[in-house]
N, C-alpha and C. Protein backbone atom coordinates (compact mmCIF):
# COMPACT_ATOMS: atom_id res chain seq x y z
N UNK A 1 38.97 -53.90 -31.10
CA UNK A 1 37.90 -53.24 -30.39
C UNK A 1 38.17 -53.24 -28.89
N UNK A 2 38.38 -54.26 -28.11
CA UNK A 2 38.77 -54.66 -27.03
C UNK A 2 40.08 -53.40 -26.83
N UNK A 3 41.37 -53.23 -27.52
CA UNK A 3 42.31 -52.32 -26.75
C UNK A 3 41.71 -51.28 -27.14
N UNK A 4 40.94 -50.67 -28.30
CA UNK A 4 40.58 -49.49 -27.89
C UNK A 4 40.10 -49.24 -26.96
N UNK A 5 38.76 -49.67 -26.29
CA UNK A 5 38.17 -49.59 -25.32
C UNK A 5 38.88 -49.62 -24.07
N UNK A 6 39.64 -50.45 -23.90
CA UNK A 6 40.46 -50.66 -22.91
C UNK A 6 41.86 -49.01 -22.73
N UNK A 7 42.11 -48.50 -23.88
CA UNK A 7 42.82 -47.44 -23.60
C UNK A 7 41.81 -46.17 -24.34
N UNK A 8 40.51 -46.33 -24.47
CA UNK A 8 39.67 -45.00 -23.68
C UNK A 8 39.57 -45.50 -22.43
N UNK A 9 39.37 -46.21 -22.14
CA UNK A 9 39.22 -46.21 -20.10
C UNK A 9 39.73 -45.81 -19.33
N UNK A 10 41.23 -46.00 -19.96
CA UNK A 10 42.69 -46.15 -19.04
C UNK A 10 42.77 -44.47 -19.35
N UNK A 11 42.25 -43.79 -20.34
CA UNK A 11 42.60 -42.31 -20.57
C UNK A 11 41.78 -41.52 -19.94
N UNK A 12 40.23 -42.57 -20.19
CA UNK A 12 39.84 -41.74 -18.99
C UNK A 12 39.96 -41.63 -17.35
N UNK A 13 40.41 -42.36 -17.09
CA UNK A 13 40.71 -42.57 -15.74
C UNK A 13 42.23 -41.84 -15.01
N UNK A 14 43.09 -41.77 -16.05
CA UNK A 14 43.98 -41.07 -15.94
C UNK A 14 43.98 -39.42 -15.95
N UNK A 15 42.28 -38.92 -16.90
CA UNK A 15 42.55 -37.56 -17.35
C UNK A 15 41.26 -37.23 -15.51
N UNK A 16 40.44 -38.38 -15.09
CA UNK A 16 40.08 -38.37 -13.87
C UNK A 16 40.72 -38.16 -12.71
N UNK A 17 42.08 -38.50 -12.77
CA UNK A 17 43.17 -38.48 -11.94
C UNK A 17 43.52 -37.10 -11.97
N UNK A 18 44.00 -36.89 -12.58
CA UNK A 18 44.43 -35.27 -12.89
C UNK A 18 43.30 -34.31 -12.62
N UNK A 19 42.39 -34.55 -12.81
CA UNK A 19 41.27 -33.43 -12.59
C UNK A 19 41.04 -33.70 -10.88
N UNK A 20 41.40 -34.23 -10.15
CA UNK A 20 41.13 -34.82 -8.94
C UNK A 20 42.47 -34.09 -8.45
N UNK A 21 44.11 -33.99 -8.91
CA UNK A 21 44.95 -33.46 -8.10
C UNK A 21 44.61 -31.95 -8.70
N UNK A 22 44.41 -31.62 -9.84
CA UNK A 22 44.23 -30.19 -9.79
C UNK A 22 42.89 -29.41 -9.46
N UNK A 23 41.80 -30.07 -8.88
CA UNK A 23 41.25 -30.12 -7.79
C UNK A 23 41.20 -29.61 -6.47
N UNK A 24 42.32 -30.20 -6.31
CA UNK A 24 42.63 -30.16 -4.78
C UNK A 24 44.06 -28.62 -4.58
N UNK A 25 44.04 -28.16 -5.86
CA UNK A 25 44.51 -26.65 -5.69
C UNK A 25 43.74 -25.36 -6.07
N UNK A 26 42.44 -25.63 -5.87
CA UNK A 26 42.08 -24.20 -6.76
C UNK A 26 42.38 -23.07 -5.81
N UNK A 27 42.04 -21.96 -6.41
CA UNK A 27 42.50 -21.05 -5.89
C UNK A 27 43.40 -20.60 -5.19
N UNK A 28 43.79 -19.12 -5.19
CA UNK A 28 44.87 -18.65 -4.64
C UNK A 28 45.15 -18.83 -2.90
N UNK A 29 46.28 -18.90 -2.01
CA UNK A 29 46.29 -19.28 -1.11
C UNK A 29 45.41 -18.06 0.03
N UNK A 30 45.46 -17.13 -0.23
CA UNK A 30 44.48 -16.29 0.82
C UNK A 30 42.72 -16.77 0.04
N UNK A 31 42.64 -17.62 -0.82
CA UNK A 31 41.05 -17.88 -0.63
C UNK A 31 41.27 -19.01 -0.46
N UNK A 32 42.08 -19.91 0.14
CA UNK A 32 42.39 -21.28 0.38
C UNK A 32 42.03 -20.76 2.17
N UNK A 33 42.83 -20.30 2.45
CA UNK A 33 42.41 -19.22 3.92
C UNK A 33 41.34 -19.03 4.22
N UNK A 34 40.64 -18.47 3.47
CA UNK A 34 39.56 -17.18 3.98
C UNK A 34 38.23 -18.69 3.68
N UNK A 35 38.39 -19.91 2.84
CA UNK A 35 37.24 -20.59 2.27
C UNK A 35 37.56 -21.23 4.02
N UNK A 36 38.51 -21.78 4.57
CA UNK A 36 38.88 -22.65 5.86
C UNK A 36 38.12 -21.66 6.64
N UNK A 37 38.22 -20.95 6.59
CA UNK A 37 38.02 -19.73 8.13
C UNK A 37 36.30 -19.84 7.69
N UNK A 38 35.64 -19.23 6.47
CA UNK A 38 34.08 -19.55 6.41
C UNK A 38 33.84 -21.19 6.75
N UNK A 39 34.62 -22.16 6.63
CA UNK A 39 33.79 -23.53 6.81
C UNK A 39 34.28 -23.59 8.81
N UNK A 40 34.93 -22.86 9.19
CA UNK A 40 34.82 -23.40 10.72
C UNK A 40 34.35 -22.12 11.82
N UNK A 41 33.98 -21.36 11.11
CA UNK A 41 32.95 -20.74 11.43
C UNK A 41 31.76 -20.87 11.06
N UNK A 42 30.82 -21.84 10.19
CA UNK A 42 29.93 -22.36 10.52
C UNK A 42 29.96 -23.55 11.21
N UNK A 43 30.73 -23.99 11.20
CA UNK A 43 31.20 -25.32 12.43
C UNK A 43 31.11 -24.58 13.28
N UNK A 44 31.96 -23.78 14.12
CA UNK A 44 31.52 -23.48 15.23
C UNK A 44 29.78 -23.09 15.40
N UNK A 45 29.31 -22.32 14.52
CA UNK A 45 28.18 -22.02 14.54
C UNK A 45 26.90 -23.27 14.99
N UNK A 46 27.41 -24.14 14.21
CA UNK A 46 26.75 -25.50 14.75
C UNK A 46 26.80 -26.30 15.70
N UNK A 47 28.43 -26.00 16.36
CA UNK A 47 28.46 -26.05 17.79
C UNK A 47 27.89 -25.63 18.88
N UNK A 48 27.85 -24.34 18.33
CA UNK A 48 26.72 -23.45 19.48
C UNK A 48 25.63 -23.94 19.46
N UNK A 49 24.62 -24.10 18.57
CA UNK A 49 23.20 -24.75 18.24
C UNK A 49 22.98 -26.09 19.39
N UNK A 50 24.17 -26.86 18.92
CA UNK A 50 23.39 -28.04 19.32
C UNK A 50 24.03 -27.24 20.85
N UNK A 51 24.96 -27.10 21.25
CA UNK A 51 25.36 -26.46 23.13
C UNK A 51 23.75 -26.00 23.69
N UNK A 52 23.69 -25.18 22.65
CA UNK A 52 22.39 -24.05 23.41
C UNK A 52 21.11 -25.27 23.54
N UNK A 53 21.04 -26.40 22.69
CA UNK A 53 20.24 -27.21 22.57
C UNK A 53 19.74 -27.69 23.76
N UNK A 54 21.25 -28.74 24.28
CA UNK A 54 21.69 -29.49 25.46
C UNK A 54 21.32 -28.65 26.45
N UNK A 55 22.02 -27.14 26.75
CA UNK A 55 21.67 -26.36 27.56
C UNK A 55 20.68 -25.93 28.30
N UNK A 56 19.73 -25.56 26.86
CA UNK A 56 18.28 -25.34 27.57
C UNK A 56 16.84 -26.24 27.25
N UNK A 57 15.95 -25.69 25.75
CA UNK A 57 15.09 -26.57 25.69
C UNK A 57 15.83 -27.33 24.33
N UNK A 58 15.21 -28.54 24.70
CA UNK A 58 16.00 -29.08 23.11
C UNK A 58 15.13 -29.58 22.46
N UNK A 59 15.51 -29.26 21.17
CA UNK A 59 14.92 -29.49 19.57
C UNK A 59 15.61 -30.60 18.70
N UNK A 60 15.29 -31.68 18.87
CA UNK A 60 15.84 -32.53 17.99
C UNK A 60 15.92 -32.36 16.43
N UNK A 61 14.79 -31.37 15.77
CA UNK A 61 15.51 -30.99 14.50
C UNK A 61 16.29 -30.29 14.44
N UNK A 62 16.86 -29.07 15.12
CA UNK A 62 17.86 -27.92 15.36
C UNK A 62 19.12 -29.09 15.68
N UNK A 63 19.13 -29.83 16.79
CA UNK A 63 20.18 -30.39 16.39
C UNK A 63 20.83 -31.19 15.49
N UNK A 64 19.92 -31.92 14.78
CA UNK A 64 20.19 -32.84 13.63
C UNK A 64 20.82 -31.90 12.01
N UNK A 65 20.13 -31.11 12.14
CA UNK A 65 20.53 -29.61 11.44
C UNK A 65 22.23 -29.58 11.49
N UNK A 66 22.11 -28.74 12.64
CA UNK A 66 23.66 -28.35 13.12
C UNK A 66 24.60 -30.03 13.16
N UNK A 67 24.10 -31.36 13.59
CA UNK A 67 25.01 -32.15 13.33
C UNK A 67 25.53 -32.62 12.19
N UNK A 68 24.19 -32.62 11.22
CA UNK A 68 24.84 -32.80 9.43
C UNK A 68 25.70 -31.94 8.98
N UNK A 69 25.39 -30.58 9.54
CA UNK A 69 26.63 -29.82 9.16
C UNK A 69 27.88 -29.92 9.21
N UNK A 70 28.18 -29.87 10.47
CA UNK A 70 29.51 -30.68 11.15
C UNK A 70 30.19 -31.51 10.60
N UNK A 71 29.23 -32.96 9.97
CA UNK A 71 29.29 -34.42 9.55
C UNK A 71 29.63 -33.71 7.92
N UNK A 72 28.60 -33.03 7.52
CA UNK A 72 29.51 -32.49 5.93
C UNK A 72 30.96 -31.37 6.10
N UNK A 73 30.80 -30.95 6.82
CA UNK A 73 32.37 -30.04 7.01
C UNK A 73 33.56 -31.15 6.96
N UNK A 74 33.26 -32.00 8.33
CA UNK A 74 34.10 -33.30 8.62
C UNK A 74 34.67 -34.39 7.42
N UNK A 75 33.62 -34.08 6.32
CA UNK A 75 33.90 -34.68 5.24
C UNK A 75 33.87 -34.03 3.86
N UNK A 76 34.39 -33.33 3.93
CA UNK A 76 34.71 -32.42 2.65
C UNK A 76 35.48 -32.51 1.99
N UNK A 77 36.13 -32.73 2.26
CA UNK A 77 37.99 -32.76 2.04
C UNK A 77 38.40 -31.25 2.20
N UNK A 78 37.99 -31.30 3.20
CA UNK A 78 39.13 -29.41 3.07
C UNK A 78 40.53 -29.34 3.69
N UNK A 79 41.18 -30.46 3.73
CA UNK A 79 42.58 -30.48 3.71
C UNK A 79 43.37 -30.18 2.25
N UNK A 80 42.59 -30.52 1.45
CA UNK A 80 42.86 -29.37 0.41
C UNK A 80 43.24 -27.89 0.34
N UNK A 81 42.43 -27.33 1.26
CA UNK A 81 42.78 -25.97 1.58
C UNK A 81 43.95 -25.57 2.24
N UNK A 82 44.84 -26.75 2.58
CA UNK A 82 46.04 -26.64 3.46
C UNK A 82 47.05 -26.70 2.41
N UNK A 83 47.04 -26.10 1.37
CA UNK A 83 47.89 -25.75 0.59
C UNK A 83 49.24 -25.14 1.29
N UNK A 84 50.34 -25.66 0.19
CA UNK A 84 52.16 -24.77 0.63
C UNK A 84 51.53 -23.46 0.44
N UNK A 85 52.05 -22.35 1.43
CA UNK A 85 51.50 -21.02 0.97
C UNK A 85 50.61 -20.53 1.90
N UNK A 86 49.60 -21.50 2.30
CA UNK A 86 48.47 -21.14 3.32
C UNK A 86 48.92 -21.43 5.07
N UNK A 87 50.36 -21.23 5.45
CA UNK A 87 50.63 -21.37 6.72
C UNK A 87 50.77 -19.90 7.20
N UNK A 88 50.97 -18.66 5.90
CA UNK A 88 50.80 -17.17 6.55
C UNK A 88 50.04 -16.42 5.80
N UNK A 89 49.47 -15.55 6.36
CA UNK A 89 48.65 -14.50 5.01
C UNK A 89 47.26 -14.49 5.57
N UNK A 90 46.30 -13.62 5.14
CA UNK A 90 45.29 -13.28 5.46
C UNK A 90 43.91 -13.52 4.38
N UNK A 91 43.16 -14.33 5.28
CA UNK A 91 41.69 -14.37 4.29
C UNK A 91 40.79 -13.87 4.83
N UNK A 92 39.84 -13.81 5.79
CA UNK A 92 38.79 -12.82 6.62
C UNK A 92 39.74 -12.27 7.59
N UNK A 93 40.54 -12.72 8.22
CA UNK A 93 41.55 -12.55 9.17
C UNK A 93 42.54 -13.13 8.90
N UNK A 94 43.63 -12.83 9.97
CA UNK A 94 44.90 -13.55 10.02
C UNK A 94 44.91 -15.32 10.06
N UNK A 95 45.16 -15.75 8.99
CA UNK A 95 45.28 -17.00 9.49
C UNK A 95 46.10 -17.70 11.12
N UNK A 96 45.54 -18.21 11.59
CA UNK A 96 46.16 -19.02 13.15
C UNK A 96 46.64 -20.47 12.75
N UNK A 97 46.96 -20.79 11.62
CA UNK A 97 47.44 -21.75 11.39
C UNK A 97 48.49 -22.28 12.27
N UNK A 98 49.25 -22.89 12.79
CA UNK A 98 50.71 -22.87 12.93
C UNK A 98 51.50 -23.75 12.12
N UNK A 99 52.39 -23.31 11.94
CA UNK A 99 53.42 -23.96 11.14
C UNK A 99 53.72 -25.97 10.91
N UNK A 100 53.81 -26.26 12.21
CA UNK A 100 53.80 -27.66 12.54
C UNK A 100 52.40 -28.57 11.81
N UNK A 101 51.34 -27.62 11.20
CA UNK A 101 50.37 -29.01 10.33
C UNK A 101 50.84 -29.04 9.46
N UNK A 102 51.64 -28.44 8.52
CA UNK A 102 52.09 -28.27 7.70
C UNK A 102 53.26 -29.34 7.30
N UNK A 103 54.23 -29.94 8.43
CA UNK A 103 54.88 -30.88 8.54
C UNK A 103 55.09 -32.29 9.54
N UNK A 104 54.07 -31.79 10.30
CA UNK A 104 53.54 -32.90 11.10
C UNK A 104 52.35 -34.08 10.30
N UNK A 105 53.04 -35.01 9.51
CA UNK A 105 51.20 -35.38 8.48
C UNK A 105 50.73 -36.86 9.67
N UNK A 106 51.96 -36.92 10.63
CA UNK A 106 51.10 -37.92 11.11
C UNK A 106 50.13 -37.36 12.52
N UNK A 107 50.65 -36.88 13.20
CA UNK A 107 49.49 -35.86 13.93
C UNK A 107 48.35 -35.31 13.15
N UNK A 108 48.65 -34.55 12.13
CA UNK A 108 47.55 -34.06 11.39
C UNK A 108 46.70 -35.25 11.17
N UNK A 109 46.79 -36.14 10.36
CA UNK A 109 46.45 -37.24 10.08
C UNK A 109 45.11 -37.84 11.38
N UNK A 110 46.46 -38.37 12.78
CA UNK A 110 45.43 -38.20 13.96
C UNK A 110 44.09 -37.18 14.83
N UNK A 111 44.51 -35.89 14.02
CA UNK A 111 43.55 -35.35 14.65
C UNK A 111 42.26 -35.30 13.46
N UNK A 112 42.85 -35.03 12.29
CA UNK A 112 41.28 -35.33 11.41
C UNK A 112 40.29 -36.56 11.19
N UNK A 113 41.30 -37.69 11.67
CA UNK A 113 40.38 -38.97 12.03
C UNK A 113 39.66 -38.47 12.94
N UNK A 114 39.97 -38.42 14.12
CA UNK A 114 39.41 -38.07 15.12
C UNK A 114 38.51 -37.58 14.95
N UNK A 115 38.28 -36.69 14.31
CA UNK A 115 37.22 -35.51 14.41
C UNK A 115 36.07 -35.88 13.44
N UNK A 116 36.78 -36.64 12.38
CA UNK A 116 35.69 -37.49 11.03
C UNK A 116 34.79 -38.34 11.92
N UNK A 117 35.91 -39.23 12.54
CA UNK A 117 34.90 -39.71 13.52
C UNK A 117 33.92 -39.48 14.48
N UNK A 118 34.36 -38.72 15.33
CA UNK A 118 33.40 -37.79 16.42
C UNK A 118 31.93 -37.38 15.40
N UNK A 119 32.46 -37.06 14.70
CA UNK A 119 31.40 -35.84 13.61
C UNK A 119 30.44 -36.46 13.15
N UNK A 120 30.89 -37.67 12.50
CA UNK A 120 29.97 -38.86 11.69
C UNK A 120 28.99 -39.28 12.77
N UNK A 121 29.54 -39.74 14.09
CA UNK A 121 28.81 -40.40 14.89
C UNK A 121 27.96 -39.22 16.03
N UNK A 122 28.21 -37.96 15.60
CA UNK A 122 27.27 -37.04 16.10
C UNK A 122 25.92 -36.69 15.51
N UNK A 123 26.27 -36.87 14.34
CA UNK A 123 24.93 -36.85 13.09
C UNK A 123 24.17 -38.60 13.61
N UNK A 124 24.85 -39.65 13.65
CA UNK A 124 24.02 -40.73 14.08
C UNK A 124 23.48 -40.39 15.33
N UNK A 125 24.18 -39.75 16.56
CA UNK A 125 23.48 -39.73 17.40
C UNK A 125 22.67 -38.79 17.49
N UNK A 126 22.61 -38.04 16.84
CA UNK A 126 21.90 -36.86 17.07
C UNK A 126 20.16 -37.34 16.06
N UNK A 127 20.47 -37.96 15.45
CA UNK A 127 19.16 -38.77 14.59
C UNK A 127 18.27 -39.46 15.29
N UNK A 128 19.09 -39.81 16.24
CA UNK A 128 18.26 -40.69 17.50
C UNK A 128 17.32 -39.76 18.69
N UNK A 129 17.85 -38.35 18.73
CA UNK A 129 17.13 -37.92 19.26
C UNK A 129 17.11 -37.67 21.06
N UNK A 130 18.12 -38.98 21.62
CA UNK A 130 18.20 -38.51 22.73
C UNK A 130 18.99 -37.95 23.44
N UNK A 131 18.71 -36.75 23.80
CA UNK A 131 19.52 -35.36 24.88
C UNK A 131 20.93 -36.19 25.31
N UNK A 132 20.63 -36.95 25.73
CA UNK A 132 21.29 -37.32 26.87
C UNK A 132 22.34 -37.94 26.20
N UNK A 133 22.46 -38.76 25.19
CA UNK A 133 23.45 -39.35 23.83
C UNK A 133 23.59 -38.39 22.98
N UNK A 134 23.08 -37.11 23.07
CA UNK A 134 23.50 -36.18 22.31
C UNK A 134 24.81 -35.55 22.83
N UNK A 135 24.27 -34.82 24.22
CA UNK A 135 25.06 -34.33 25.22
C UNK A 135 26.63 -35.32 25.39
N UNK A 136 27.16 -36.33 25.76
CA UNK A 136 27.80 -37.15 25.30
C UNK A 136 28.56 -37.10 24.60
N UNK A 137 27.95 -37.21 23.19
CA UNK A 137 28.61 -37.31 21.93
C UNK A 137 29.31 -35.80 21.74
N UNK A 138 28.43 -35.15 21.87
CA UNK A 138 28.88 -33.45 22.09
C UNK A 138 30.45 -33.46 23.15
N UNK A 139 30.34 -34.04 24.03
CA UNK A 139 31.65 -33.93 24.92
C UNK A 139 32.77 -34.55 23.76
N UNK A 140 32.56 -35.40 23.21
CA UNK A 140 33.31 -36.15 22.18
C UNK A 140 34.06 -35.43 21.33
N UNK A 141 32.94 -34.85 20.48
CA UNK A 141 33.16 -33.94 19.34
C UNK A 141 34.07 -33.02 19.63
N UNK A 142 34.02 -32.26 20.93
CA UNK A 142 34.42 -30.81 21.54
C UNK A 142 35.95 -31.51 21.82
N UNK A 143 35.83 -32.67 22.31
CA UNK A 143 37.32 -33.05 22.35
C UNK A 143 37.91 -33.09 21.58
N UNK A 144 37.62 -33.87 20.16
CA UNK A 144 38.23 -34.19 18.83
C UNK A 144 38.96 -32.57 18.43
N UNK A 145 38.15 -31.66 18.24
CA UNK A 145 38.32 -30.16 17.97
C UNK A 145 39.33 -29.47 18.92
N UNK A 146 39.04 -29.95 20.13
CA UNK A 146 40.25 -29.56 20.98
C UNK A 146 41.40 -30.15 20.79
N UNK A 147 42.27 -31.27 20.28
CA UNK A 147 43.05 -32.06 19.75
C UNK A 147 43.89 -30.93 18.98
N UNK A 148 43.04 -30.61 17.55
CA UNK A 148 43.74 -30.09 16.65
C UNK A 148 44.22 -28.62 17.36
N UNK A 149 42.58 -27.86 18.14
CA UNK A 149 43.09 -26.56 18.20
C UNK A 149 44.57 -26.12 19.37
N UNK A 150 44.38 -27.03 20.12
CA UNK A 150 45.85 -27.18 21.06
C UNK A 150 47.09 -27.50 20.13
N UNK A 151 46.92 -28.18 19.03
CA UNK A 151 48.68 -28.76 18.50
C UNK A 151 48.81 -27.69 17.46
N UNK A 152 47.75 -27.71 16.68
CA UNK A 152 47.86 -26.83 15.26
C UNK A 152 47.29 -24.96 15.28
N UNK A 153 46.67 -25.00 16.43
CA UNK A 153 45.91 -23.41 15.59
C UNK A 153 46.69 -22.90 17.01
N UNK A 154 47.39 -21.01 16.55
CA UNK A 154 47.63 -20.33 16.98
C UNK A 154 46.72 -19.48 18.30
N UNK A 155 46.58 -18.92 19.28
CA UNK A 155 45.82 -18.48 20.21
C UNK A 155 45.63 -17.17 19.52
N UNK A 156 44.44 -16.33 19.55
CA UNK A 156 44.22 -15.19 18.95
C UNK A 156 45.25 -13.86 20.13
């Protein structure tokens, strides 16, 4: 009774494994593209929110909004979407990928910490409510994003 149990576990955990790397390929590489390009264009979108926030009058739910967003983009796993295949080709547009994330994994590596981090701790600060630790954290975030878009993304 004991090894059966013990190798349904082990089978399931193994057939868990596999569903987890083939997972992390669905779809074809222009909707591997075009899904990246919709998730950082609502990132940016949420960038703007909380900017216009800081900027003028601010809404601590509008920003908490736009920072969970961020904080779920940041944690998605959409390095998945960086599939072999997805360094040329077109999904809403031309991908701006450049070539170098593709073989750079320890830079890559550094800039998505970065940004997990920034992101996570923008949603905490932004829960708190004050402008002024928002604003801040916002300089943070904008840096983390600037990291990647200077090493990895192409200039339009």
């Amino acid at each position: 009774m004991k090894r059966t149990f013990k190798t349904l576990v082990a089978g399931t955990v193994l057939i868990a494994m596999a569903g987890v790397t083939f997972a992390q390929s669905v779809g074809k590489p222009e909707d591997n593209v075009r899904w990246r390009q919709s998730a950082y264009h609502v990132k940016a979108w949420s960038m703007a929110r909380i900017k216009t926030n800081i900027d003028g009058t601010y809404n601590k739910d509008q920003v908490i909004q736009a920072a969970n967003v961020i904080q779920a983009i940041a944690n998605s796993g959409m390095g998945a979407l960086y599939q072999p295949g997805t360094d040329k080709g077109k999904g809403w547009k031309e991908t701006r990928v450049k070539a170098e994330l593709f073989t750079d994994k320890e830079g890559v590596g550094k800039v998505a910490m970065a940004f997990n981090k920034e992101a996570n701790e923008m949603a905490k600060v932004a829960a708190g409510g004050d402008a002024a630790a928002v604003k801040a954290q916002f300089g943070k975030l904008g840096e983390a994003c600037k990291g990647c878009h200077e090493k990895f993304r192409k200039e339009e």
